[in-house]
C-alpha atoms as a PDB file:
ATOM      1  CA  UNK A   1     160.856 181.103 301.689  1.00  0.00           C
ATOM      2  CA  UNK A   2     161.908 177.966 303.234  1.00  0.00           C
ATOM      3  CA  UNK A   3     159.569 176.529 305.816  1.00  0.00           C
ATOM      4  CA  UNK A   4     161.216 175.095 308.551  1.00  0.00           C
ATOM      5  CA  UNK A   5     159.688 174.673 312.640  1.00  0.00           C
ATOM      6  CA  UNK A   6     155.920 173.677 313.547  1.00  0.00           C
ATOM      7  CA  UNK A   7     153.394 174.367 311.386  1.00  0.00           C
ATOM      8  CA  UNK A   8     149.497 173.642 312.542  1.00  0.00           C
ATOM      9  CA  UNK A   9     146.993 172.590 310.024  1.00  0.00           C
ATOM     10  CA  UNK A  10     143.705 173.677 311.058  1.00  0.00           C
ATOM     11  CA  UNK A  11     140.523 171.637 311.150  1.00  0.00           C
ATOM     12  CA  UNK A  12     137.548 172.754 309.390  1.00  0.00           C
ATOM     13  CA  UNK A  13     134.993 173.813 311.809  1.00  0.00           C
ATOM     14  CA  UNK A  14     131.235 174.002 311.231  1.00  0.00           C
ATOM     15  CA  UNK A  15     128.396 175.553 313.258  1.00  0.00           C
ATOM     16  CA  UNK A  16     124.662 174.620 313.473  1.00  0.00           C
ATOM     17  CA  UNK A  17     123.147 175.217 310.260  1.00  0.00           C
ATOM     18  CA  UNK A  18     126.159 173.010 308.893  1.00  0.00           C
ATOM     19  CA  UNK A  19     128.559 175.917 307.245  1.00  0.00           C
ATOM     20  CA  UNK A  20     131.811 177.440 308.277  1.00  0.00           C
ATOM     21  CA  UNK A  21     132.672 178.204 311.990  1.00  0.00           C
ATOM     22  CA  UNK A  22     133.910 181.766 311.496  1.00  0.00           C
ATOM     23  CA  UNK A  23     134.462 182.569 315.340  1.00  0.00           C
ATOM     24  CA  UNK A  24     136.340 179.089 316.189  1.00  0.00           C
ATOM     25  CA  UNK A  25     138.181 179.032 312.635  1.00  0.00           C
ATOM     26  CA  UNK A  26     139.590 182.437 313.943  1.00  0.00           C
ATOM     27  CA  UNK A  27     140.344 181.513 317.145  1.00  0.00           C
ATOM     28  CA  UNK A  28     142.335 178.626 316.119  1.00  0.00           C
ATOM     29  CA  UNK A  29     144.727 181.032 314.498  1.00  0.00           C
ATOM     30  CA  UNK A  30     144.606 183.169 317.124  1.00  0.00           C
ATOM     31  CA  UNK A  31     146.052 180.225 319.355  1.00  0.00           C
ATOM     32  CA  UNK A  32     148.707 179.572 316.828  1.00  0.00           C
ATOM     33  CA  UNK A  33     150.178 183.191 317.150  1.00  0.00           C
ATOM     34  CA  UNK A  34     150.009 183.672 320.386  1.00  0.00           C
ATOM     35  CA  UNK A  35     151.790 180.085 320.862  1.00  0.00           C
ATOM     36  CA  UNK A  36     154.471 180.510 319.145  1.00  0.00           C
ATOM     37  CA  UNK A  37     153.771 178.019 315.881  1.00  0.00           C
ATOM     38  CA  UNK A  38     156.593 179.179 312.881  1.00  0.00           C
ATOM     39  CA  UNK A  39     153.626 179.457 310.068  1.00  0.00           C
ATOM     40  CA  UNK A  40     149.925 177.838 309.670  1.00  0.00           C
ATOM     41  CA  UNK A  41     148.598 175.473 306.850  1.00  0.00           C
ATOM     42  CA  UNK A  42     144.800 175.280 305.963  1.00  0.00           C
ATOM     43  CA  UNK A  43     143.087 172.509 303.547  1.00  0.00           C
ATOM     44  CA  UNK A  44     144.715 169.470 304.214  1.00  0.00           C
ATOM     45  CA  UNK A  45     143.486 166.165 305.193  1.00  0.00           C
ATOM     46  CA  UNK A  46     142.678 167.636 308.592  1.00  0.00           C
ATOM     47  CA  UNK A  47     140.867 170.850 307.711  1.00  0.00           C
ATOM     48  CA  UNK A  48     138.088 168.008 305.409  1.00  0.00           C
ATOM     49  CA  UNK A  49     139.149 169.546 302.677  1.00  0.00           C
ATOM     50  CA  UNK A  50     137.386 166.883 300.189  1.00  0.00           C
ATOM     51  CA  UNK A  51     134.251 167.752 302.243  1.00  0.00           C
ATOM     52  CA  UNK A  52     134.390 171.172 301.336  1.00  0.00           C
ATOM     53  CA  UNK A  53     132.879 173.041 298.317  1.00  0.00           C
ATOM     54  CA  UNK A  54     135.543 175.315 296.332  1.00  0.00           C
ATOM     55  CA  UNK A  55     134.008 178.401 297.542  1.00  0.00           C
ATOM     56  CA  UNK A  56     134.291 176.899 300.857  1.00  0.00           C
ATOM     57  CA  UNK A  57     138.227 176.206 300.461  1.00  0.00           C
ATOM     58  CA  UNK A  58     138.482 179.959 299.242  1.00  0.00           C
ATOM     59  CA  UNK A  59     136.832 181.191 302.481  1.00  0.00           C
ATOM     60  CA  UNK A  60     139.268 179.187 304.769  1.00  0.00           C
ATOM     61  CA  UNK A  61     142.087 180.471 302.496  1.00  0.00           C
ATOM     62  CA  UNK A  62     141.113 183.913 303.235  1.00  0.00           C
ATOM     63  CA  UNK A  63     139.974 184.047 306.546  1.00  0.00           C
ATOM     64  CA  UNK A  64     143.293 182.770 307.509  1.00  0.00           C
ATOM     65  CA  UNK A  65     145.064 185.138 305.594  1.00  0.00           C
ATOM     66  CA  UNK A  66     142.725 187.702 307.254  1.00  0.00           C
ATOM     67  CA  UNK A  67     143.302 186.362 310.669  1.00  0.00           C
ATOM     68  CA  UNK A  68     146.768 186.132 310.581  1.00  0.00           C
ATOM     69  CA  UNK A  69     147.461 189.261 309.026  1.00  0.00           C
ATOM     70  CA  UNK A  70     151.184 188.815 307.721  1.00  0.00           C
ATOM     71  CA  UNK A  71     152.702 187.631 311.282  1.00  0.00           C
ATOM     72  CA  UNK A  72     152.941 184.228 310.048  1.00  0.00           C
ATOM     73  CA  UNK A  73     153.666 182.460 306.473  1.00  0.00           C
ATOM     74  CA  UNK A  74     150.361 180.830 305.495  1.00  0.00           C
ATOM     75  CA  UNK A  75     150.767 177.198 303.451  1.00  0.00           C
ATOM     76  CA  UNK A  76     147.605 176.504 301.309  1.00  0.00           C
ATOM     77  CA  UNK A  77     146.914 172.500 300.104  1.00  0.00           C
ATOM     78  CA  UNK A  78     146.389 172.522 297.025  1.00  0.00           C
ATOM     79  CA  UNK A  79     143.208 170.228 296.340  1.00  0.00           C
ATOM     80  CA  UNK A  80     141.924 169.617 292.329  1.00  0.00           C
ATOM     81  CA  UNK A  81     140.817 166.466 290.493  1.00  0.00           C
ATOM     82  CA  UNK A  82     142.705 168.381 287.694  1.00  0.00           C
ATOM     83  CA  UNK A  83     145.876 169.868 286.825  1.00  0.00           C
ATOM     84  CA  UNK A  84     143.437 173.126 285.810  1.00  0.00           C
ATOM     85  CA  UNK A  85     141.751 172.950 289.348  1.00  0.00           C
ATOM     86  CA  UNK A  86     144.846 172.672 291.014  1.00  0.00           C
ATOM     87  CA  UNK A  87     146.033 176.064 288.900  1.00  0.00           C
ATOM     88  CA  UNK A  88     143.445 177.755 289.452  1.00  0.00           C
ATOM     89  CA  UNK A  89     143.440 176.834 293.274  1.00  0.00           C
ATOM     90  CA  UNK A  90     147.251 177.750 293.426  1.00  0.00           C
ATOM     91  CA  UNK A  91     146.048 181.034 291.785  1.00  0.00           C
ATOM     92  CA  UNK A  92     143.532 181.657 294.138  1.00  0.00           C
ATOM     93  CA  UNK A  93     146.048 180.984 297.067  1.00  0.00           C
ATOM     94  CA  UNK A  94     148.441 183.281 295.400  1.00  0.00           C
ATOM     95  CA  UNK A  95     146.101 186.160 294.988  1.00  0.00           C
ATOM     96  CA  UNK A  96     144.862 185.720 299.238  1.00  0.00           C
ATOM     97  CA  UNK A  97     148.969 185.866 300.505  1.00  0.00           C
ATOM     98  CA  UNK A  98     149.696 182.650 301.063  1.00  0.00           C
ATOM     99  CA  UNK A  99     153.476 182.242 301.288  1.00  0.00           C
ATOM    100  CA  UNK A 100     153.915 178.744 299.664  1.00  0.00           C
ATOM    101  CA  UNK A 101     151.693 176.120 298.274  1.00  0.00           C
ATOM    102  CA  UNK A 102     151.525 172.271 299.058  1.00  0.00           C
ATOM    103  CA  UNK A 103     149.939 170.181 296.145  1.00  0.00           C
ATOM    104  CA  UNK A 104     148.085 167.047 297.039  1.00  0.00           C
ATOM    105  CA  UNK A 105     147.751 164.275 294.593  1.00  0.00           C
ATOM    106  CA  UNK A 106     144.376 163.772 292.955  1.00  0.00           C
ATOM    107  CA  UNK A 107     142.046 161.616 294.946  1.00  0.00           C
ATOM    108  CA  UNK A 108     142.526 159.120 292.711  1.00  0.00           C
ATOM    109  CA  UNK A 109     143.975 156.010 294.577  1.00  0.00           C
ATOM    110  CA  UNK A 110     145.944 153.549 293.359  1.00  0.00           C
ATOM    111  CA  UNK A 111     147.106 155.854 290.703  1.00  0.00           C
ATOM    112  CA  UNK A 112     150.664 154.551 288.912  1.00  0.00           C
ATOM    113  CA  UNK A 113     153.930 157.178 290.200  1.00  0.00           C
ATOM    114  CA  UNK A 114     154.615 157.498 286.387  1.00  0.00           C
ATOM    115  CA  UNK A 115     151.199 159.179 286.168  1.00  0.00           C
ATOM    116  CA  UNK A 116     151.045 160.792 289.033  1.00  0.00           C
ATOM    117  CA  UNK A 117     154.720 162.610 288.181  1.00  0.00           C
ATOM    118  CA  UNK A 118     153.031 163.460 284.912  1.00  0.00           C
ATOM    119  CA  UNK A 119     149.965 164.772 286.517  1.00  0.00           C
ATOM    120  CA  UNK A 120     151.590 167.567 288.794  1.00  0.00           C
ATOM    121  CA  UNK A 121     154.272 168.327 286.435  1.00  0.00           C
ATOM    122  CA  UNK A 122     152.233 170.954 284.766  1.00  0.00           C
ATOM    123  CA  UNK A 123     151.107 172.297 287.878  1.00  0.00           C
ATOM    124  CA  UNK A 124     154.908 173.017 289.449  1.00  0.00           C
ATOM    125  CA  UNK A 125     155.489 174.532 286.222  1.00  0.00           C
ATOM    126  CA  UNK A 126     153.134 177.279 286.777  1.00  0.00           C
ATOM    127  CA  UNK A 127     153.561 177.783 290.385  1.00  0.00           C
ATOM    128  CA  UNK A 128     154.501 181.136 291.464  1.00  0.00           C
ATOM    129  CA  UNK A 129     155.071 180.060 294.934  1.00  0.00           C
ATOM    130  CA  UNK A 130     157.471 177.723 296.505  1.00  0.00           C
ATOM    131  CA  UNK A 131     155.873 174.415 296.469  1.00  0.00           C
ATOM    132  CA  UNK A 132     155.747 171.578 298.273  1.00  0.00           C
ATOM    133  CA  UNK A 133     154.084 167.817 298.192  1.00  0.00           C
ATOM    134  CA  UNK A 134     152.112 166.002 300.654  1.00  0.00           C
ATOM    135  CA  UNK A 135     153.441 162.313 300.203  1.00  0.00           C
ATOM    136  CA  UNK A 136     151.124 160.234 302.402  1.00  0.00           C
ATOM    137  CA  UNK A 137     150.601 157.039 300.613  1.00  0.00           C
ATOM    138  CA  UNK A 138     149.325 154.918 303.641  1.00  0.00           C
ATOM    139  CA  UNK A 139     146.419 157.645 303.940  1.00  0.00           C
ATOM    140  CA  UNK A 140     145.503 158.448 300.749  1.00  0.00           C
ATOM    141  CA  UNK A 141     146.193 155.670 298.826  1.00  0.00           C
ATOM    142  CA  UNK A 142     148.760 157.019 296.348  1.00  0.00           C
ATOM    143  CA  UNK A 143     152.347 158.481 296.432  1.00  0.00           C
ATOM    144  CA  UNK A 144     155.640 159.083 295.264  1.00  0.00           C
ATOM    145  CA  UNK A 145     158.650 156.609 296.040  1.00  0.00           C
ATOM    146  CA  UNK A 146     162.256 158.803 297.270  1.00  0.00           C
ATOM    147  CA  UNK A 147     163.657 158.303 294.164  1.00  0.00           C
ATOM    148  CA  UNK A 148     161.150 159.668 292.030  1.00  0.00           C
ATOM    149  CA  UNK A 149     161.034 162.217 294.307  1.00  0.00           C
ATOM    150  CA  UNK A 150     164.670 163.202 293.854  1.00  0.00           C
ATOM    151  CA  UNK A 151     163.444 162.757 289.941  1.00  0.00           C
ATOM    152  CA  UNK A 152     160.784 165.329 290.152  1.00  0.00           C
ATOM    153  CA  UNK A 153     162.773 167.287 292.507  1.00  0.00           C
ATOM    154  CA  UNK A 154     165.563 167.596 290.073  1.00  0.00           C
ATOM    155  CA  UNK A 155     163.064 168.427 287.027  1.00  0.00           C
ATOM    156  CA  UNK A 156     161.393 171.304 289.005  1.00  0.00           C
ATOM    157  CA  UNK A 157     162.936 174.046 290.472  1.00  0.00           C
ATOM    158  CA  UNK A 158     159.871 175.146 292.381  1.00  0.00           C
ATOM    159  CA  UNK A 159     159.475 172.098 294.306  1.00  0.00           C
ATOM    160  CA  UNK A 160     161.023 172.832 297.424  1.00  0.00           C
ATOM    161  CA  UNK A 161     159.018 171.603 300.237  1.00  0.00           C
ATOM    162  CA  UNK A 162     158.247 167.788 300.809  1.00  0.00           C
ATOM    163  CA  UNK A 163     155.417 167.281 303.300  1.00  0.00           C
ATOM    164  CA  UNK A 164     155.876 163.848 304.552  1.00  0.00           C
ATOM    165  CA  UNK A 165     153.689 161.235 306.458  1.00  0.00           C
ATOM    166  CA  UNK A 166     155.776 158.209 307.746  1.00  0.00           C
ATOM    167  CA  UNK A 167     158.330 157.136 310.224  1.00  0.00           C
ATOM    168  CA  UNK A 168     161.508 159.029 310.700  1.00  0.00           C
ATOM    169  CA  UNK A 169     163.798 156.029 308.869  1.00  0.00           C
ATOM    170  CA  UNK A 170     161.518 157.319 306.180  1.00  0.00           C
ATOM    171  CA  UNK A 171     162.455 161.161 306.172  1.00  0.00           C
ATOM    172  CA  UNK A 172     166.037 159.897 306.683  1.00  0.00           C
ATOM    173  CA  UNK A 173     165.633 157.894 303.432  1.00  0.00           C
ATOM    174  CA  UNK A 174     164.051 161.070 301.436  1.00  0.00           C
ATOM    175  CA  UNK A 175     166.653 163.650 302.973  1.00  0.00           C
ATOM    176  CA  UNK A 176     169.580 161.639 301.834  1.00  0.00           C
ATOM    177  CA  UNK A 177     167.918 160.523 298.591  1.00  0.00           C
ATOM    178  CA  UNK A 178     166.868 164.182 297.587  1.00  0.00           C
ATOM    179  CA  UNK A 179     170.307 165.729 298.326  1.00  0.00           C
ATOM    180  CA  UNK A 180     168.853 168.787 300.336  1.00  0.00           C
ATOM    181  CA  UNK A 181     166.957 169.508 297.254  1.00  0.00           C
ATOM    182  CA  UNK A 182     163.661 169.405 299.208  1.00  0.00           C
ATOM    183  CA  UNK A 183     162.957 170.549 302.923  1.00  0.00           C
ATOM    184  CA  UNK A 184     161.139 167.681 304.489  1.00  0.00           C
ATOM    185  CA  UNK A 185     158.302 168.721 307.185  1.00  0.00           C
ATOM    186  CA  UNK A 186     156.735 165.614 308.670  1.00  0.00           C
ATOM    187  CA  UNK A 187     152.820 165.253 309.915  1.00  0.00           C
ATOM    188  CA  UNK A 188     151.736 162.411 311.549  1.00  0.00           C
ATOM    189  CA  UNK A 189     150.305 164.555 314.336  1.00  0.00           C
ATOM    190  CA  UNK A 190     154.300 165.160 315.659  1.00  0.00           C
ATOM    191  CA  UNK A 191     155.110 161.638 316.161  1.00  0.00           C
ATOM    192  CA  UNK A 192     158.919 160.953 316.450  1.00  0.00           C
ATOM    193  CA  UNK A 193     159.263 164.469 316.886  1.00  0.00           C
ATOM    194  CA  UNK A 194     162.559 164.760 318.022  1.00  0.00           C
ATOM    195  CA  UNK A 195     163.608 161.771 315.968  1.00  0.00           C
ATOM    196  CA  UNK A 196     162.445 163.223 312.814  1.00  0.00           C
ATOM    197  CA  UNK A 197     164.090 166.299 313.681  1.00  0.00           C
ATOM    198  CA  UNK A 198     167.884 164.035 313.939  1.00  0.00           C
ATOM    199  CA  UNK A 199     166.496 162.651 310.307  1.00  0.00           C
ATOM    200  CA  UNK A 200     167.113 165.859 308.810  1.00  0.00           C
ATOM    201  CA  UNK A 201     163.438 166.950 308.812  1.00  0.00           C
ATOM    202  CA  UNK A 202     162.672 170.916 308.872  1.00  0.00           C
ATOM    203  CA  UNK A 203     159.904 170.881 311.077  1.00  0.00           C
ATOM    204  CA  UNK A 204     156.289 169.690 311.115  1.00  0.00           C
ATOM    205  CA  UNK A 205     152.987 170.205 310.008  1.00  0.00           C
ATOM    206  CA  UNK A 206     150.933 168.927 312.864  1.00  0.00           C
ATOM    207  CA  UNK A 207     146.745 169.305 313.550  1.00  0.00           C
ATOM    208  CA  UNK A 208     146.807 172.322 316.410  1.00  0.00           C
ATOM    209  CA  UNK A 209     145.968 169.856 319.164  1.00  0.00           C
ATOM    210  CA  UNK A 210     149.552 169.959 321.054  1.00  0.00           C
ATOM    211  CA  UNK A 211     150.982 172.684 318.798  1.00  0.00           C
ATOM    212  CA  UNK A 212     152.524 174.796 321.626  1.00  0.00           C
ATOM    213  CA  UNK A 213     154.246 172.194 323.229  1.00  0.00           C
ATOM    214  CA  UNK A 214     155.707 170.887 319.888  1.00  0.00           C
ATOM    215  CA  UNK A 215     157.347 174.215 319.464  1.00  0.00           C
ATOM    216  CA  UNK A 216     158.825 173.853 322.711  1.00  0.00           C
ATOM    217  CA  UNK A 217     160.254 170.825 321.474  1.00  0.00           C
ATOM    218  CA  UNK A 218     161.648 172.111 318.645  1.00  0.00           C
ATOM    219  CA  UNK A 219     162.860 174.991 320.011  1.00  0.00           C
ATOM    220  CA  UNK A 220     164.749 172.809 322.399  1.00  0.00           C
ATOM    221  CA  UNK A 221     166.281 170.652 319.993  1.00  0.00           C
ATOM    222  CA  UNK A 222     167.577 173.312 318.027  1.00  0.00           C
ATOM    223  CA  UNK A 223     169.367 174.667 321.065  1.00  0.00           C
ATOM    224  CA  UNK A 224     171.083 170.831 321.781  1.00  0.00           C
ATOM    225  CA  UNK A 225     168.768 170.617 324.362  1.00  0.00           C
ATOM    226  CA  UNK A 226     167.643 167.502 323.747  1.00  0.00           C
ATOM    227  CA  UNK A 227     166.926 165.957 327.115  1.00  0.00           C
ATOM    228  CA  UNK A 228     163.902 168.271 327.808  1.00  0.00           C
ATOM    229  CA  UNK A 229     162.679 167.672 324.348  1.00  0.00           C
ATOM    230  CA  UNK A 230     162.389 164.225 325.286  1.00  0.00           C
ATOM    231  CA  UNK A 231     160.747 165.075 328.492  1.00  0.00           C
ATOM    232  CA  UNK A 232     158.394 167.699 326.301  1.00  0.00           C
ATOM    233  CA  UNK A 233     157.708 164.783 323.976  1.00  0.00           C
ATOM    234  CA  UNK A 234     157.011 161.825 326.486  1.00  0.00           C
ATOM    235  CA  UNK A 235     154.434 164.227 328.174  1.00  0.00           C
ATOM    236  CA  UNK A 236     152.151 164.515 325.156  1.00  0.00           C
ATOM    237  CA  UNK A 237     152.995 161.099 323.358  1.00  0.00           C
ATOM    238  CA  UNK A 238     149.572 159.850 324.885  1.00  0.00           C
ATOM    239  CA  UNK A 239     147.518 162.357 323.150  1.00  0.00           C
ATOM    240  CA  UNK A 240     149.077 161.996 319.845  1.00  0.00           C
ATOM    241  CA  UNK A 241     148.788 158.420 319.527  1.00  0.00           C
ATOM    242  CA  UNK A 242     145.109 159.035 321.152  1.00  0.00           C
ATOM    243  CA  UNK A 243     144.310 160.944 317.874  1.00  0.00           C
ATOM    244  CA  UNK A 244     146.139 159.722 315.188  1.00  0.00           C
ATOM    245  CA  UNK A 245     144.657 156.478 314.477  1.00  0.00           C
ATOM    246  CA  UNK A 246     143.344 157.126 311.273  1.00  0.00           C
ATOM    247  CA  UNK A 247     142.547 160.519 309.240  1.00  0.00           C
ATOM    248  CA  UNK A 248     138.330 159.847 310.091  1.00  0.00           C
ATOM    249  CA  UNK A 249     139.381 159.329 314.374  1.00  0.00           C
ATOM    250  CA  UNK A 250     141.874 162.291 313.882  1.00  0.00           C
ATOM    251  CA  UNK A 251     138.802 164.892 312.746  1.00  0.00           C
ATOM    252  CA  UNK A 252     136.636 163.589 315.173  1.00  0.00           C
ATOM    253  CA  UNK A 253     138.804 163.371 318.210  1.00  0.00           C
ATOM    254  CA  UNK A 254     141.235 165.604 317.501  1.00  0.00           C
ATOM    255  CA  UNK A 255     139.110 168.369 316.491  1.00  0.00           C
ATOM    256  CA  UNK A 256     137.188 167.812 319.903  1.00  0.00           C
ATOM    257  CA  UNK A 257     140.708 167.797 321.933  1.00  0.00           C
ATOM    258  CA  UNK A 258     141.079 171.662 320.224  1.00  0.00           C
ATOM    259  CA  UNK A 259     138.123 172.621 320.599  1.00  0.00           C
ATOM    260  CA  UNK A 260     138.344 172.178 324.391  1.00  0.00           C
ATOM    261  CA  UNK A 261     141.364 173.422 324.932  1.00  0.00           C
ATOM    262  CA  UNK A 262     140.161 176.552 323.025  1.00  0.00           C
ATOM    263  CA  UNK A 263     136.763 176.694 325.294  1.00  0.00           C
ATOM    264  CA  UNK A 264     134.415 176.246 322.277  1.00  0.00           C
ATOM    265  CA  UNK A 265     130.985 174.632 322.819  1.00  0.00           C
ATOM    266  CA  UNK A 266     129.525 171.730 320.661  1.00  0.00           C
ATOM    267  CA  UNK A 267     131.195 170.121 318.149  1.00  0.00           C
ATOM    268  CA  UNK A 268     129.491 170.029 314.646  1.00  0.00           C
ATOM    269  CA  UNK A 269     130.428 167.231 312.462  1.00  0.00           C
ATOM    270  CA  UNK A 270     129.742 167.434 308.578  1.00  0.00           C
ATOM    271  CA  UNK A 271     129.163 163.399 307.225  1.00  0.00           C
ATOM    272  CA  UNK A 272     130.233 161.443 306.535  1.00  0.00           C
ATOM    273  CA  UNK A 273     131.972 161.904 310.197  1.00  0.00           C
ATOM    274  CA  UNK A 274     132.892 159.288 312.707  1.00  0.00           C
ATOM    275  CA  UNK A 275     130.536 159.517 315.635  1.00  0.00           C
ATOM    276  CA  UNK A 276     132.365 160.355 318.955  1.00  0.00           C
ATOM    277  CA  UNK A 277     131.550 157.755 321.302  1.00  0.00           C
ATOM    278  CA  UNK A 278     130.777 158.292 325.582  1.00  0.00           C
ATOM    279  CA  UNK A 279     134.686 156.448 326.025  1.00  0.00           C
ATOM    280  CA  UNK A 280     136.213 158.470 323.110  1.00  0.00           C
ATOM    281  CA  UNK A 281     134.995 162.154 324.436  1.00  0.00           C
ATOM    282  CA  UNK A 282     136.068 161.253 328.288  1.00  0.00           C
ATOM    283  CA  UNK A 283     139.842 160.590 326.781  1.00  0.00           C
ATOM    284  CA  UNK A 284     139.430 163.982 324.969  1.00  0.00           C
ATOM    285  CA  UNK A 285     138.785 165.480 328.400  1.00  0.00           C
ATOM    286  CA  UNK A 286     141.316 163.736 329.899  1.00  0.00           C
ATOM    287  CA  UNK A 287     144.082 164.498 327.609  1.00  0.00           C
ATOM    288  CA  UNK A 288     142.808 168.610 327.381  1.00  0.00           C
ATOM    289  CA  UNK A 289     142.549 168.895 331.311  1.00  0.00           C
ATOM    290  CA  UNK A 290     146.634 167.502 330.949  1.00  0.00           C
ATOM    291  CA  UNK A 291     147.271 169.956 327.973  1.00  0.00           C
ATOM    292  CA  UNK A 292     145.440 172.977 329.544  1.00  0.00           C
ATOM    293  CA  UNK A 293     144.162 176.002 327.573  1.00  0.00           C
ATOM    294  CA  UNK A 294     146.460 177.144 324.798  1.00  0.00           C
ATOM    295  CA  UNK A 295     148.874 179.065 326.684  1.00  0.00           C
ATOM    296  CA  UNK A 296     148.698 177.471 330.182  1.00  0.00           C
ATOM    297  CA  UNK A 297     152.216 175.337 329.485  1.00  0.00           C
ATOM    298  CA  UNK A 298     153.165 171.694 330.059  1.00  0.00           C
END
């Protein structure tokens, strides 16, 4: 398959006694059926997933698989130190239904492209899945420039997928470098949604907390309707560049704006964590009481 539309990545949520949130994990699929959202990711830098242990990252594998139950493609990040851990994670993924993979580079920043290249090489040769790449170099600290893209692209066939985190000039840049070898989807929490969309972009992998409108936007572009996707995307620009100010504000903000608009209770943080502050938590209120409860509509 090729992805293409909105695509939520889900946070990791923990209860009390510090594991797994089963019930609010579940529910945040729930909300991205029944809003619409073209597929769902798990284990990227939203869901924490260097935070979590490997049996961990197999639960949230297959509770979403569980959850969604075949009525939407599942994406799985791919997280290893190792080409082996990344096989065997792509394996695992593989074996729970998930429809396509997205490697992420090592967490090794500062890592040259050259050895980077030569470090998931191995790994694209032994997916069985479409793959993709999450290319964030301002958050992670490592990346892949478009042309070696293109390069590594062209060498192999089961790249197919770029995920992207940058500006829309960016995903121009990429879409015309890679040829249409590679369909781009964008994160950044939807910023320049419509804009990346003009870029060329397939869609984009977004945290959940505006989802439902974002597929309204992209729905509306698609159908040249373009003047009520801007009027879709001015309406929840606040709350986007509310959470995305960094991956560490993101999970602690963002997570919170969900969780409200899904009518969970506390929020449990696993540290390291950013602690929500008095200010922070009344803008998360703010921006949900706009937003609504996942189905209400903007």
């Amino acid at each position: 398959m090729t992805p293409s539309g909105i695509h939520p990545i889900l946070y990791a949520f923990f209860d009390g006694s510090g594991g797994l949130d089963r019930g609010a994990m579940r529910a945040q699929v729930q909300a991205c059926v029944a809003g619409g959202a073209h597929g769902v990711a798990v284990l990227g830098l939203a869901t924490e997933v260097s935070k979590l242990t490997p049996g961990e990252r197999e639960q949230v594998v297959e509770w979403a698989a569980e959850d969604l139950a075949g009525r939407l493609p599942l994406a799985v990040t791919i997280f290893g130190r190792t080409p082996g851990e990344q096989m065997a994670a792509m394996r695992h993924a593989e074996g729970a239904g998930a429809a396509w993979v997205i490697l992420q580079p090592p967490p090794q920043p500062g890592m040259a492209e050259a050895e980077l290249m030569r470090f998931l090489a191995p790994v694209l040769d032994a997916a069985r899945l479409p793959a993709g790449l999450q290319n964030a170099p301002d958050l992670m600290g490592l990346g892949l420039s478009p042309e070696n893209l293109a390069r590594l692209a062209e060498a192999h066939p089961t790249l197919r997928v770029l995920k992207a985190e940058g500006p829309a000039v960016m995903v121009r840049d990429v879409v015309a470098r890679t040829g249409g070898r590679l369909a781009v989807l964008n994160g950044r929490g939807g910023l320049e949604l419509p804009d990346n969309l003009r870029a060329g972009a397939a869609g984009m992998i977004p945290a959940p907390d505006c989802f439902d409108v974002q597929v309204r936007i992209w729905e509306a572009m698609v159908a040249g309707q373009e003047a009520e996707a801007e009027r879709l995307y001015a309406s929840i620009l606040p709350a986007i560049v509310f959470a995305m100010q960094g991956v560490g504000h993101l999970v602690c903000y963002g997570k919170r704006l969900v969780a409200a608009r899904l009518g969970l209770g506390v929020v449990h943080d696993r540290a390291p964590a950013a602690v929500p502050t008095a200010f922070g938590e009344a803008c998360v209120a703010r921006f949900a009481a706009g937003l609504g409860r996942y189905g209400g509509g903007t």
